[in-house]
Protein backbone atom coordinates (compact mmCIF):
# COMPACT_ATOMS: atom_id res chain seq x y z
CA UNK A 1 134.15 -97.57 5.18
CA UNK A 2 133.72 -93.56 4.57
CA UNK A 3 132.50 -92.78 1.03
CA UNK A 4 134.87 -90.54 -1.13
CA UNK A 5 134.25 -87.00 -0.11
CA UNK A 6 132.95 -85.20 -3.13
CA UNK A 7 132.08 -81.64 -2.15
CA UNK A 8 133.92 -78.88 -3.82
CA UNK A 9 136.64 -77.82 -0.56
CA UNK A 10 137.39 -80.07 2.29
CA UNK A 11 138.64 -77.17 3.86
CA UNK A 12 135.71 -74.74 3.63
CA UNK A 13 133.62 -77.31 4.50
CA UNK A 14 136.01 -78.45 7.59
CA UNK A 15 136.04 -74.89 9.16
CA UNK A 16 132.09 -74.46 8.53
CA UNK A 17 131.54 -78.14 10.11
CA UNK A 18 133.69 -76.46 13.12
CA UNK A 19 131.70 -73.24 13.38
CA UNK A 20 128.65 -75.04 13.16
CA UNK A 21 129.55 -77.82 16.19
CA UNK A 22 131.45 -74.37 17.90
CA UNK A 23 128.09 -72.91 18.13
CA UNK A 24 126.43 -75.99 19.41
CA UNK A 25 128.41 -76.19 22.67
CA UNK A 26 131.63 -76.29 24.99
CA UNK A 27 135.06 -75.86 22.29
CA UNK A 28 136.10 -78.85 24.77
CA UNK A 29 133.48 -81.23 22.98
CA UNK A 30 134.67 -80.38 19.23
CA UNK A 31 137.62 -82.96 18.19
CA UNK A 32 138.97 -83.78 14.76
CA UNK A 33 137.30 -86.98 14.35
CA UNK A 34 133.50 -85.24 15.10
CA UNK A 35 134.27 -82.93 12.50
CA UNK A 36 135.82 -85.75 9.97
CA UNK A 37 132.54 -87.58 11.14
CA UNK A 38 130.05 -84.51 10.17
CA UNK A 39 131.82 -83.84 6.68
CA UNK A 40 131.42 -87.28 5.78
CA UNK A 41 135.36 -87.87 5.44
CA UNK A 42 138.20 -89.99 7.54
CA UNK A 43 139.96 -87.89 10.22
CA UNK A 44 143.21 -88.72 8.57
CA UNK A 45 142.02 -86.27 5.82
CA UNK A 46 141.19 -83.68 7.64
CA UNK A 47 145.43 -83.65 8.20
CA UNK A 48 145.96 -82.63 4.99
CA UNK A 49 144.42 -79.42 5.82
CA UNK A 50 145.27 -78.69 9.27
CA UNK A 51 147.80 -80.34 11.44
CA UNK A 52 146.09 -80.41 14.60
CA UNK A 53 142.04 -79.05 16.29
CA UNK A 54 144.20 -75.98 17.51
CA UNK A 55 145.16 -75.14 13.82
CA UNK A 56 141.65 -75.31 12.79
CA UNK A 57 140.32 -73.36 15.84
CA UNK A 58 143.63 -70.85 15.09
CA UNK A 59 141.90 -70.35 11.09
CA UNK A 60 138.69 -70.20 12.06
CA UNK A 61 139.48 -67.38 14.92
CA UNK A 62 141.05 -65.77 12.07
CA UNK A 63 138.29 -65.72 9.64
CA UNK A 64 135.91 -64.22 12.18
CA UNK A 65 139.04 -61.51 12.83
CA UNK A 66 138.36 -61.15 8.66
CA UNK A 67 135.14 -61.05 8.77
CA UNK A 68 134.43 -58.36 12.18
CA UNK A 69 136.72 -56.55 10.45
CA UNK A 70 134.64 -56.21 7.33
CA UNK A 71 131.73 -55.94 9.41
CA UNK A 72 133.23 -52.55 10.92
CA UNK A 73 134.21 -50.89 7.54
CA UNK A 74 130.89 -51.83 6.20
CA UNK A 75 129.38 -50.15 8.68
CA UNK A 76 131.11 -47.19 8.92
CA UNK A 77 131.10 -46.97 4.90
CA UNK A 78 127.59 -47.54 4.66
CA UNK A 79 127.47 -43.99 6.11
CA UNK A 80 129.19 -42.32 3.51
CA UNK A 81 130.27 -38.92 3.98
CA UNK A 82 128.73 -38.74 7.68
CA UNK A 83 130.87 -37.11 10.11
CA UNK A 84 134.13 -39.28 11.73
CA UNK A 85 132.26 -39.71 14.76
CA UNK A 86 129.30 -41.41 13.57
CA UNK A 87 131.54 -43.90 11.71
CA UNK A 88 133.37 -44.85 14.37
CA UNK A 89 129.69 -45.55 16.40
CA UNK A 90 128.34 -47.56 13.56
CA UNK A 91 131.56 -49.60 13.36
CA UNK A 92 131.20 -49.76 17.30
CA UNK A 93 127.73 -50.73 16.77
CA UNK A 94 128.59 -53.70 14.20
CA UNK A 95 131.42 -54.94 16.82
CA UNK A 96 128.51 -55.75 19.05
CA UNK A 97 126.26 -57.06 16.40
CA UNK A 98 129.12 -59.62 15.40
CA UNK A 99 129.47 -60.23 19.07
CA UNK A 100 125.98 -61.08 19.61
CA UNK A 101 125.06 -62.91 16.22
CA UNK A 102 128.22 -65.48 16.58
CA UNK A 103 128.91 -65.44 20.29
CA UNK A 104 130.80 -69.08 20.30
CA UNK A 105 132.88 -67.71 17.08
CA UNK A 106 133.74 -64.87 19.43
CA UNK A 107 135.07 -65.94 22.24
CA UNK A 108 137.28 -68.17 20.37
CA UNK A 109 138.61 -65.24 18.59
CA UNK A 110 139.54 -63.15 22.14
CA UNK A 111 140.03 -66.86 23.97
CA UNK A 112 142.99 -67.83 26.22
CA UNK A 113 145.61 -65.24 26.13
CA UNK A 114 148.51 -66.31 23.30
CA UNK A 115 146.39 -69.03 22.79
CA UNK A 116 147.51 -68.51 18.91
CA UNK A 117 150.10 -66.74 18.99
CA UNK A 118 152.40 -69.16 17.13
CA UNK A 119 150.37 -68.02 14.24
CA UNK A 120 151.12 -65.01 12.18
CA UNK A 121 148.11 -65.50 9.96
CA UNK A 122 145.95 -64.79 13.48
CA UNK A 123 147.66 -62.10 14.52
CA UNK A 124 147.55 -60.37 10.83
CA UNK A 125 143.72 -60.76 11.15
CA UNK A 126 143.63 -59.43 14.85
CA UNK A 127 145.75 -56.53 14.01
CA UNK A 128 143.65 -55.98 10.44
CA UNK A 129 140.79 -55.70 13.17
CA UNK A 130 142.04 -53.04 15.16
CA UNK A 131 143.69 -51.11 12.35
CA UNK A 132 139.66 -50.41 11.87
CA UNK A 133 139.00 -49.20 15.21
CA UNK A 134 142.50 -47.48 15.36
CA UNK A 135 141.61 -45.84 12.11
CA UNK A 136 138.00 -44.51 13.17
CA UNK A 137 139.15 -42.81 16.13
CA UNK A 138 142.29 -41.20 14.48
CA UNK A 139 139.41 -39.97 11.77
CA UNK A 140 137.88 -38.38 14.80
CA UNK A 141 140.88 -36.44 16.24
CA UNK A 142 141.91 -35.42 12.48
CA UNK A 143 145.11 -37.20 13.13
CA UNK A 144 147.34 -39.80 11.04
CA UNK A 145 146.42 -43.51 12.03
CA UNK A 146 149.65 -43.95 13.91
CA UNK A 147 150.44 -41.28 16.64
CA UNK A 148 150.41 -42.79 20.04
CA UNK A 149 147.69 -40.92 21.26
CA UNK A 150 145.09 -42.44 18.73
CA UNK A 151 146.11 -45.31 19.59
CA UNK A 152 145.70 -45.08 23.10
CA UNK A 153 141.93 -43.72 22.41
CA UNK A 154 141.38 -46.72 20.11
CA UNK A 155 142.41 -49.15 22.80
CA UNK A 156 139.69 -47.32 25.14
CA UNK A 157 136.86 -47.20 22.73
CA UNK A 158 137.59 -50.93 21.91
CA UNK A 159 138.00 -51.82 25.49
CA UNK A 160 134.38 -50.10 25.85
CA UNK A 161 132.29 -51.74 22.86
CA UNK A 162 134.30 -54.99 23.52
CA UNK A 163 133.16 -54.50 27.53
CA UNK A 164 129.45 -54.17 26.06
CA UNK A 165 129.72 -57.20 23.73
CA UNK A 166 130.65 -59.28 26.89
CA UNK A 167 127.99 -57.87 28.93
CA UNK A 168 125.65 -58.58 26.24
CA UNK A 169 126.66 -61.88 25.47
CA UNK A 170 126.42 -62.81 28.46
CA UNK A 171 122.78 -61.85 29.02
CA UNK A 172 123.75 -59.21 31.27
CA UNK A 173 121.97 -55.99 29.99
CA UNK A 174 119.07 -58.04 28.89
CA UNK A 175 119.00 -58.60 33.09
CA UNK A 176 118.03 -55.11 33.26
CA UNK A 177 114.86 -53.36 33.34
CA UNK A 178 113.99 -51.78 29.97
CA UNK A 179 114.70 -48.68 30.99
CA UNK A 180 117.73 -48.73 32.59
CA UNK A 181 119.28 -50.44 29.66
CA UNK A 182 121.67 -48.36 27.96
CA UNK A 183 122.62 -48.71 24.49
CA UNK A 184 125.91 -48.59 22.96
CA UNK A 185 125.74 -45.37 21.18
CA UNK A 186 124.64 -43.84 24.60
CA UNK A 187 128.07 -45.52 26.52
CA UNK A 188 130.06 -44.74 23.22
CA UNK A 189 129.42 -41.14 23.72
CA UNK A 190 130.47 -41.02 27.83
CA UNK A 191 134.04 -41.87 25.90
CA UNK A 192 135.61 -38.33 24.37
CA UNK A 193 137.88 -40.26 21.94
CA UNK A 194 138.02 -36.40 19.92
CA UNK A 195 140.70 -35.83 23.23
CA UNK A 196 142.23 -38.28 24.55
């Protein structure tokens, strides 16, 4: 018999008991009843929080949508006034650090294609995301947020840092001599986002 679960949130501590076994291996191997089993509660109570594994994975892609997202304005913010540019590298630059610091979290978050897109609260966070990026490069052109042509450079910049992520990830640069490793800011800058 389980003993009463007496931490503060069963649901904070269901999604952190899924990051936490995410990290540790294939998404295949994480079920409802290991993560019941890990937070010390019955997997029928894990229902009254989410309905199903995919609605957990769903709020946990989310939260790391939430939380890259606050990774990029922190970034960019940290630099104060600095030009447009340089806030748009340094929220490039903490794309890739997210990428590399939670790479399971990750590729859940940019997994199947409309994997989750029965849920608005995962494509709010998504979109929150790229407002960010979208934002950064319309800074650059000294443009609104919204005219198609910002948008169009946003989607190559993040095609570019997301390409890099991946690559790093992946152990792909770290393949690479030393020297013929670029870094981001050096790829960032082959992309004129200031014309496109």
């Amino acid at each position: 018999m389980k003993k009463p679960y007496h931490h503060g949130n069963l649901r904070i501590a269901l999604l952190e008991a899924a990051r936490a076994r995410l990290a540790e291996g294939a998404e295949a191997a994480l079920t409802l009843r290991d993560i019941a089993s890990r937070v010390g509660v019955s997997v029928n109570a894990t229902y009254r929080h989410f309905d199903s594994k995919e609605a957990l994975l769903m709020e946990l892609a989310a939260q790391g949508f939430d939380a890259l997202r606050a990774a990029m304005l922190s970034a960019s913010a940290a630099l104060g006034s600095a030009e447009a540019i340089e806030q748009l590298y340094a929220a490039g630059e903490a794309y890739v650090r997210f990428a590399q610091q939670d790479p399971a979290l990750f590729k859940l978050m940019f997994g199947r294609e409309g994997r989750f897109a029965a849920y608005e609260r995962f494509d709010q966070a998504a979109e929150a995301a790229f407002a960010v990026v979208v934002e950064r490069v319309a800074a650059v052109q000294g443009v609104a947020p919204h005219p198609i042509g910002a948008t169009k450079a946003a989607v190559a910049a993040w095609s570019l840092v997301h390409g890099f992520a991946i690559l790093s990830i992946g152990g792909y640069l770290e393949a690479l001599p030393e020297e013929r490793r670029p870094n981001l800011r050096d790829v960032m800058k082959m992309l004129d986002v200031a014309r496109s």
